[in-house]
C-alpha atoms as a PDB file:
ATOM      1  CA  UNK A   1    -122.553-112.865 -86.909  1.00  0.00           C
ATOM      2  CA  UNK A   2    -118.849-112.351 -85.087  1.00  0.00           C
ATOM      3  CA  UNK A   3    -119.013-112.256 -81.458  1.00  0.00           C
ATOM      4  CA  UNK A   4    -116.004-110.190 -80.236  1.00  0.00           C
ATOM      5  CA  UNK A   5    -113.911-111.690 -77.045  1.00  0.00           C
ATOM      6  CA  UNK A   6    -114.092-108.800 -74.253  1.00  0.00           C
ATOM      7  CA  UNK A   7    -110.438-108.512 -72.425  1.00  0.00           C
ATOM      8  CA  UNK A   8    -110.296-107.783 -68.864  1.00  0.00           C
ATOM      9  CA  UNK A   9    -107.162-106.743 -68.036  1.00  0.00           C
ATOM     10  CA  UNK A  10    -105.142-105.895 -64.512  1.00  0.00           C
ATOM     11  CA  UNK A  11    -106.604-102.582 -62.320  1.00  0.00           C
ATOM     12  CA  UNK A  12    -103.326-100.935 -61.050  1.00  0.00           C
ATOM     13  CA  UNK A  13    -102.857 -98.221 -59.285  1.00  0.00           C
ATOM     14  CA  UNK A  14    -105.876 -96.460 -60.142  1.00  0.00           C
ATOM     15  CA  UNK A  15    -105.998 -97.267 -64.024  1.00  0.00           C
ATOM     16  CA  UNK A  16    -106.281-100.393 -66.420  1.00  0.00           C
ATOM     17  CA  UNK A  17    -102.983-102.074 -67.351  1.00  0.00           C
ATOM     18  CA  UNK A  18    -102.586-104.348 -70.041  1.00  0.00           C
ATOM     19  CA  UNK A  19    -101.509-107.818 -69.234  1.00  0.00           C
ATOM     20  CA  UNK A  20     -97.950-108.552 -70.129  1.00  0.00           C
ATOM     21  CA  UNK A  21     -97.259-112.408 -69.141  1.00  0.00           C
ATOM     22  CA  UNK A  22     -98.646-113.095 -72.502  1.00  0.00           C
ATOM     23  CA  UNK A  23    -101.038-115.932 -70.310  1.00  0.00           C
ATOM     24  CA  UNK A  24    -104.961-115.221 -70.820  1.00  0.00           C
ATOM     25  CA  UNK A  25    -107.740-117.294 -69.363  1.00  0.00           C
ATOM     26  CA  UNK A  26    -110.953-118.047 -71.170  1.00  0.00           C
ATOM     27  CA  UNK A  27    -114.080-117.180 -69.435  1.00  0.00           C
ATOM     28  CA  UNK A  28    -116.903-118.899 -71.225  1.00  0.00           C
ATOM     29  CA  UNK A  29    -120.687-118.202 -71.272  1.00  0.00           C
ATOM     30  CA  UNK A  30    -122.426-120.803 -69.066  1.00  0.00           C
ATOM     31  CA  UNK A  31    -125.255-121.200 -71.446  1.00  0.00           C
ATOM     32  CA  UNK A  32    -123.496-121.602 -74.625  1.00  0.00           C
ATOM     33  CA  UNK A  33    -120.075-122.724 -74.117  1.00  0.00           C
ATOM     34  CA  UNK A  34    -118.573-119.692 -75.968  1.00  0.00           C
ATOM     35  CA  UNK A  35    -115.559-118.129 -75.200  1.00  0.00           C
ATOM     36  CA  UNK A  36    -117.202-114.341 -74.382  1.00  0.00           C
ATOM     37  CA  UNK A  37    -114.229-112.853 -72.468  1.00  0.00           C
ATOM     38  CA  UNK A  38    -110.347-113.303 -72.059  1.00  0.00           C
ATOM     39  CA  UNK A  39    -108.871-112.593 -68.889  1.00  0.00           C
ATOM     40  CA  UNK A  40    -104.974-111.279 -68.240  1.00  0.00           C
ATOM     41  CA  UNK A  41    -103.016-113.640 -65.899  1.00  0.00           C
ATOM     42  CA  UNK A  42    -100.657-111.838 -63.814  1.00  0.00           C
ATOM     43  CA  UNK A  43     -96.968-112.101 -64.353  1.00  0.00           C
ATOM     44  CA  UNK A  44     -94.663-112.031 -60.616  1.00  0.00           C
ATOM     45  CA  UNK A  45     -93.673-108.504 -62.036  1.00  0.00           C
ATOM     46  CA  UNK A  46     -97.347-107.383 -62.042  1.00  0.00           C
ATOM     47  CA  UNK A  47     -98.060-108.526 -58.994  1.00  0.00           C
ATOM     48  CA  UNK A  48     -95.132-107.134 -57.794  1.00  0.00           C
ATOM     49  CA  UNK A  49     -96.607-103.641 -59.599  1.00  0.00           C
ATOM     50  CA  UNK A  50    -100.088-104.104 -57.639  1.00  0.00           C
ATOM     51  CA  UNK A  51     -98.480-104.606 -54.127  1.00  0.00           C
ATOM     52  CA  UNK A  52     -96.222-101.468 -54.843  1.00  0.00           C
ATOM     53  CA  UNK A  53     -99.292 -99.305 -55.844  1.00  0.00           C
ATOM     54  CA  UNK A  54    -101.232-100.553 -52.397  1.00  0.00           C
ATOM     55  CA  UNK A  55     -98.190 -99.704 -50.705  1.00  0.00           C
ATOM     56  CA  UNK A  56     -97.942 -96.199 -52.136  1.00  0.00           C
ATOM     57  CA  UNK A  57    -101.769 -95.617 -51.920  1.00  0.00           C
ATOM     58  CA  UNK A  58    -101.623 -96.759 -48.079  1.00  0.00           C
ATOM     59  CA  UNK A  59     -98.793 -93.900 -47.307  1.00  0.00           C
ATOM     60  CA  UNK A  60    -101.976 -91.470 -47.603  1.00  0.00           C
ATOM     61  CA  UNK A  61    -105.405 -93.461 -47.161  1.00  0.00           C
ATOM     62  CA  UNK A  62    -104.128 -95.353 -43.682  1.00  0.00           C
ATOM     63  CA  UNK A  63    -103.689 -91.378 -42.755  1.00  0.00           C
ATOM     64  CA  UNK A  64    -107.308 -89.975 -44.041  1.00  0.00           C
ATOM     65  CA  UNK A  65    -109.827 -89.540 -41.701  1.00  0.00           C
ATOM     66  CA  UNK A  66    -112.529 -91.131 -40.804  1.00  0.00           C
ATOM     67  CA  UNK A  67    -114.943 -89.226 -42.197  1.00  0.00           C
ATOM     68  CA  UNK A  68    -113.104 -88.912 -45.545  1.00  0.00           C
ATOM     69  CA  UNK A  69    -113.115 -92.973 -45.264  1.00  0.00           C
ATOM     70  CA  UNK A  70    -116.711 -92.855 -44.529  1.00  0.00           C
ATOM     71  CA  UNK A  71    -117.746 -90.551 -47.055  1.00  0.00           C
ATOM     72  CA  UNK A  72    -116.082 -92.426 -49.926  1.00  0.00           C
ATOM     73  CA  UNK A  73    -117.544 -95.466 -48.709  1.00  0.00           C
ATOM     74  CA  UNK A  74    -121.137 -93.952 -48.922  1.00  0.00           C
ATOM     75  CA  UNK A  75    -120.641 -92.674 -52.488  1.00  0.00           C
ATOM     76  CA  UNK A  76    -119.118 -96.875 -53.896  1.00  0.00           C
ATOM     77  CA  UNK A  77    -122.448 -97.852 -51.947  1.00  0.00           C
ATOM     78  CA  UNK A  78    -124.502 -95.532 -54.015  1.00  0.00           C
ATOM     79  CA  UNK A  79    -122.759 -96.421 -57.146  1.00  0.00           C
ATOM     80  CA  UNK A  80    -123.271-100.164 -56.573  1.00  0.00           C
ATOM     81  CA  UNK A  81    -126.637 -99.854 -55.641  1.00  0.00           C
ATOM     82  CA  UNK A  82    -127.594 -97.520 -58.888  1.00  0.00           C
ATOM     83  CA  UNK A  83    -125.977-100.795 -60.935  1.00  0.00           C
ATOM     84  CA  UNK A  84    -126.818-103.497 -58.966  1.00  0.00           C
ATOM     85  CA  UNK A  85    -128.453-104.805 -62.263  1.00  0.00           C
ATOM     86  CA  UNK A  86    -125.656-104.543 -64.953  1.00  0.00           C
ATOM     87  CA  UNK A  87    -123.481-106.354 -61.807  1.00  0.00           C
ATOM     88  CA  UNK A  88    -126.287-109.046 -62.258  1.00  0.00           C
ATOM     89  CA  UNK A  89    -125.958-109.247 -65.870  1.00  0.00           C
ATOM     90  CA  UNK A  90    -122.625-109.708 -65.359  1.00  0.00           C
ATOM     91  CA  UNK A  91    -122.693-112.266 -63.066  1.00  0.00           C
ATOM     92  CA  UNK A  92    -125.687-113.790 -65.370  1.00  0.00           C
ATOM     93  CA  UNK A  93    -123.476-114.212 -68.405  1.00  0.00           C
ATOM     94  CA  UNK A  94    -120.487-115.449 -66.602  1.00  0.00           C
ATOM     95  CA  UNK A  95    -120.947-117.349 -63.761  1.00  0.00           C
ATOM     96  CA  UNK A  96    -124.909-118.925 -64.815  1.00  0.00           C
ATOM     97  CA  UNK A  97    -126.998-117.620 -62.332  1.00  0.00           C
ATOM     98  CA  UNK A  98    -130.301-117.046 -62.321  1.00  0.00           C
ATOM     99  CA  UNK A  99    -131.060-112.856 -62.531  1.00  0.00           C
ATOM    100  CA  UNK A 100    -132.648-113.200 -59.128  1.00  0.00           C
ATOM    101  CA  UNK A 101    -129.972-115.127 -57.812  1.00  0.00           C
ATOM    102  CA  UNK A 102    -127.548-112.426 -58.813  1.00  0.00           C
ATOM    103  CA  UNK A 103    -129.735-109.671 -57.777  1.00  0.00           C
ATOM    104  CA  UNK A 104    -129.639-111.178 -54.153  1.00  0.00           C
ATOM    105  CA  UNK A 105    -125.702-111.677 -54.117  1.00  0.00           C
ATOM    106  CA  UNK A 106    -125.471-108.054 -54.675  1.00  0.00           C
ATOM    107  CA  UNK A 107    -128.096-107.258 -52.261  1.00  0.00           C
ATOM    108  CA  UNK A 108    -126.080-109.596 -49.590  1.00  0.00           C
ATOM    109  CA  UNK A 109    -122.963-108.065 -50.976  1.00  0.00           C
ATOM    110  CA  UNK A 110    -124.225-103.956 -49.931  1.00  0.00           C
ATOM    111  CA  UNK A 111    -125.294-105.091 -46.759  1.00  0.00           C
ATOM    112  CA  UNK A 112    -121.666-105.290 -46.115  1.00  0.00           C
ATOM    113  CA  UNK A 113    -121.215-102.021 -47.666  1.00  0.00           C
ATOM    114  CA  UNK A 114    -123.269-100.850 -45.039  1.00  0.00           C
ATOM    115  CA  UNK A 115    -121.618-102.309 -42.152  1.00  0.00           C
ATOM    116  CA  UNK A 116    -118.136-100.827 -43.467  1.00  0.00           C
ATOM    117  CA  UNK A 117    -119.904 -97.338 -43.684  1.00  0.00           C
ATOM    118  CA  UNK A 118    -121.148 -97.684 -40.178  1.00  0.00           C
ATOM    119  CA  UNK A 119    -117.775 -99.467 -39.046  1.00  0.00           C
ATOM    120  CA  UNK A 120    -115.945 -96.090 -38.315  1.00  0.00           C
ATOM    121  CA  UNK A 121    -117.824 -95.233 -35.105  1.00  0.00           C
ATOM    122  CA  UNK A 122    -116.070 -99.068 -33.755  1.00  0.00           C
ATOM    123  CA  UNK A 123    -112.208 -98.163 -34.841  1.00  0.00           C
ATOM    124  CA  UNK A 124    -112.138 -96.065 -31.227  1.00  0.00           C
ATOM    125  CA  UNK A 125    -109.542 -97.374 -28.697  1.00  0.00           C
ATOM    126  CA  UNK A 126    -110.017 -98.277 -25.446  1.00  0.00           C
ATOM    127  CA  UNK A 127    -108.832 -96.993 -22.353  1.00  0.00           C
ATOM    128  CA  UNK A 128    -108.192 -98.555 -18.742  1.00  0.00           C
ATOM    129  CA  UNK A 129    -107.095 -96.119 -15.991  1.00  0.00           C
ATOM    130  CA  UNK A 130    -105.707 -97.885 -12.730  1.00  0.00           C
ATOM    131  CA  UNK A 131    -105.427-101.304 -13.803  1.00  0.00           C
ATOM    132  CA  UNK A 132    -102.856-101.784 -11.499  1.00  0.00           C
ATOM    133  CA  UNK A 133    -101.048 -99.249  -9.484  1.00  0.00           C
ATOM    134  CA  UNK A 134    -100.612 -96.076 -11.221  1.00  0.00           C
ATOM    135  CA  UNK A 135    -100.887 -98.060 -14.378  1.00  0.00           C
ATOM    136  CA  UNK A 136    -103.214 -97.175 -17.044  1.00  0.00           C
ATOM    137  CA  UNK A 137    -104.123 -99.459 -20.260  1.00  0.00           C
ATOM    138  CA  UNK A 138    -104.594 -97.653 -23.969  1.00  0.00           C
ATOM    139  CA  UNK A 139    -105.593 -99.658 -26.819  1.00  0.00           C
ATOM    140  CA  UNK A 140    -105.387 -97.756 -30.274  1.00  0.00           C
ATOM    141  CA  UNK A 141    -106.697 -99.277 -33.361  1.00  0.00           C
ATOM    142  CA  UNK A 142    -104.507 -98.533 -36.044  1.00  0.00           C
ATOM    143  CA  UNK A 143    -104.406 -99.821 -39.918  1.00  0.00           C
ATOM    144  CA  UNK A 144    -102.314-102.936 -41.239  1.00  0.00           C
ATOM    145  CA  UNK A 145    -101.265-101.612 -44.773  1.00  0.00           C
ATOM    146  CA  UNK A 146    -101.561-103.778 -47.730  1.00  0.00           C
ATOM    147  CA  UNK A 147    -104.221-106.435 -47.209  1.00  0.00           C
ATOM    148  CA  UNK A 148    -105.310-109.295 -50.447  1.00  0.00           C
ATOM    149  CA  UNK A 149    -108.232-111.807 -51.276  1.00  0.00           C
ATOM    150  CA  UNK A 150    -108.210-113.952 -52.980  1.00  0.00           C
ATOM    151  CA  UNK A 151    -112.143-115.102 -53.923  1.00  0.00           C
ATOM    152  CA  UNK A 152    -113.865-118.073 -55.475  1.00  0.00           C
ATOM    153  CA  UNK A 153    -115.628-118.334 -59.012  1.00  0.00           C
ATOM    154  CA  UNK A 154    -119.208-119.010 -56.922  1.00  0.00           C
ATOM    155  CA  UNK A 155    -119.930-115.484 -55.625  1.00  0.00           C
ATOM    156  CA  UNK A 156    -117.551-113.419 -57.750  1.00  0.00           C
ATOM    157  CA  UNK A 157    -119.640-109.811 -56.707  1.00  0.00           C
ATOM    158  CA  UNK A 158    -120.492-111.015 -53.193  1.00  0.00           C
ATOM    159  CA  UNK A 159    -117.056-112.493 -51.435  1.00  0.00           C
ATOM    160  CA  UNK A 160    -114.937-109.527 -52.911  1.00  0.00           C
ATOM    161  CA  UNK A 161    -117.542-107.455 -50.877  1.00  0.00           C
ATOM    162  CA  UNK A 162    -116.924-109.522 -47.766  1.00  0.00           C
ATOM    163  CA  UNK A 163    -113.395-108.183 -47.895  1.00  0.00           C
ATOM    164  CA  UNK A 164    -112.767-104.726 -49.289  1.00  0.00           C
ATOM    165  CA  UNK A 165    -115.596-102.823 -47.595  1.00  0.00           C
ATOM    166  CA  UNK A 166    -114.060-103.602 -44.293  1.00  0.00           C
ATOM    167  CA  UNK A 167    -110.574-103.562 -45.202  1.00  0.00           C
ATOM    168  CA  UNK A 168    -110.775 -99.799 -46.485  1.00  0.00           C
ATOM    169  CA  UNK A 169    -113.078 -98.697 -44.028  1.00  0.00           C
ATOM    170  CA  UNK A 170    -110.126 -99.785 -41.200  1.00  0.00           C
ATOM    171  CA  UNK A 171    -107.489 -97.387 -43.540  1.00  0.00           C
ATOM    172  CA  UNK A 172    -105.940-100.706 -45.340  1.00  0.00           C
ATOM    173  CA  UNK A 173    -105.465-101.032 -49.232  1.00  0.00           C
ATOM    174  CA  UNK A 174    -106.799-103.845 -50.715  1.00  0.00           C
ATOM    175  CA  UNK A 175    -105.563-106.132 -53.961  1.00  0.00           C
ATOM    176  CA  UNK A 176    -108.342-108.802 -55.220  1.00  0.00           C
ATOM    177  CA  UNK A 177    -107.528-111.193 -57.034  1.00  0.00           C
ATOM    178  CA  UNK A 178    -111.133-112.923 -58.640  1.00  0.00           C
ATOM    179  CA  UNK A 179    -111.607-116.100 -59.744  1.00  0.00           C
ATOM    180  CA  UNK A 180    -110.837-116.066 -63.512  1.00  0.00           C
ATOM    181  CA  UNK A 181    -113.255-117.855 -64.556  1.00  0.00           C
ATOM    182  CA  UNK A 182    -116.040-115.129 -63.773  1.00  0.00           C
ATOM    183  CA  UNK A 183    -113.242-112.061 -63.160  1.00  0.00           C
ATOM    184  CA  UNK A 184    -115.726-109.055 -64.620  1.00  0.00           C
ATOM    185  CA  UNK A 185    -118.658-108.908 -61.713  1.00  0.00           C
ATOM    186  CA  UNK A 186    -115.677-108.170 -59.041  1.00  0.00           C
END
């Protein structure tokens, strides 16, 4: 029997794109040893690519609304939660864990995906009248841009989701880079 090597490749912009730096990493089954999946190691001109496309994508989602924001949100919770088990498997077959183990990362994992869906109602800004004389205090919260993680092999569903929820739900664009060594559950 031939087991075929899976390639994970960049996510650009909205769409797969093929590694180029010619540099793969192996990511190995934890319970065999085999080599299951390759993973594409960014070249500078891809990362370069990825910071443009978060840049370009920021022009219009650090603009949308909050609701738009909130209702996207909603829908990546309810596709998460409707394959909170393949992410297991995932997680299973690369990283080791126990299918309970994983189950709960992803479960710890939406209950950030929550908090960004509720987070809109805190992005108000404040307001101060007569702080001093005839001197009033505003406080707007406004988006940074382009913001980047960079996570660990040990929760590869679960620290991603520390990051991202939060990040988009403020109107920022987010770039992850996983651990390679268990890239596909991110």
């Amino acid at each position: 029997m031939t087991n075929t090597v899976k390639t994970v490749d960049h996510w650009i912009g909205g769409k797969t794109v093929e590694g180029t730096s010619g540099n793969w990493g192996p990511v190995t089954d934890p319970a065999t040893g085999a080599v299951t999946t390759r993973v594409a190691l960014a070249s500078v001109e891809e990362v370069d690519a990825a910071v443009a496309a978060a840049k370009d994508a920021w022009a219009t989602w650090g603009t949308s609304s909050l609701a738009q924001r909130t209702t996207i949100l909603f829908k990546f919770r309810a596709l998460l939660d409707a394959n909170r088990d393949a992410i297991a498997a995932l997680i299973v077959a690369e990283h080791g864990k126990v299918h309970s183990d994983a189950l709960g990362e992803v479960a710890r994992g939406l209950e950030i995906v929550d908090l960004a869906c509720g987070i809109t109602t805190q992005l108000k800004g404040e307001l101060s009248t007569q702080v001093s004389n005839r001197v009033d205090v505003a406080s707007i919260r406004q988006p940074v841009g382009v913001v980047a993680g960079i996570t660990p092999f040990n929760f590869p569903a679960m620290v991603p989701m520390w990051m991202f929820p939060i990040a988009i739900a403020t109107g920022n664009t987010f770039i992850l880079k996983p651990s390679e060594k268990d890239p596909s559950p991110s």
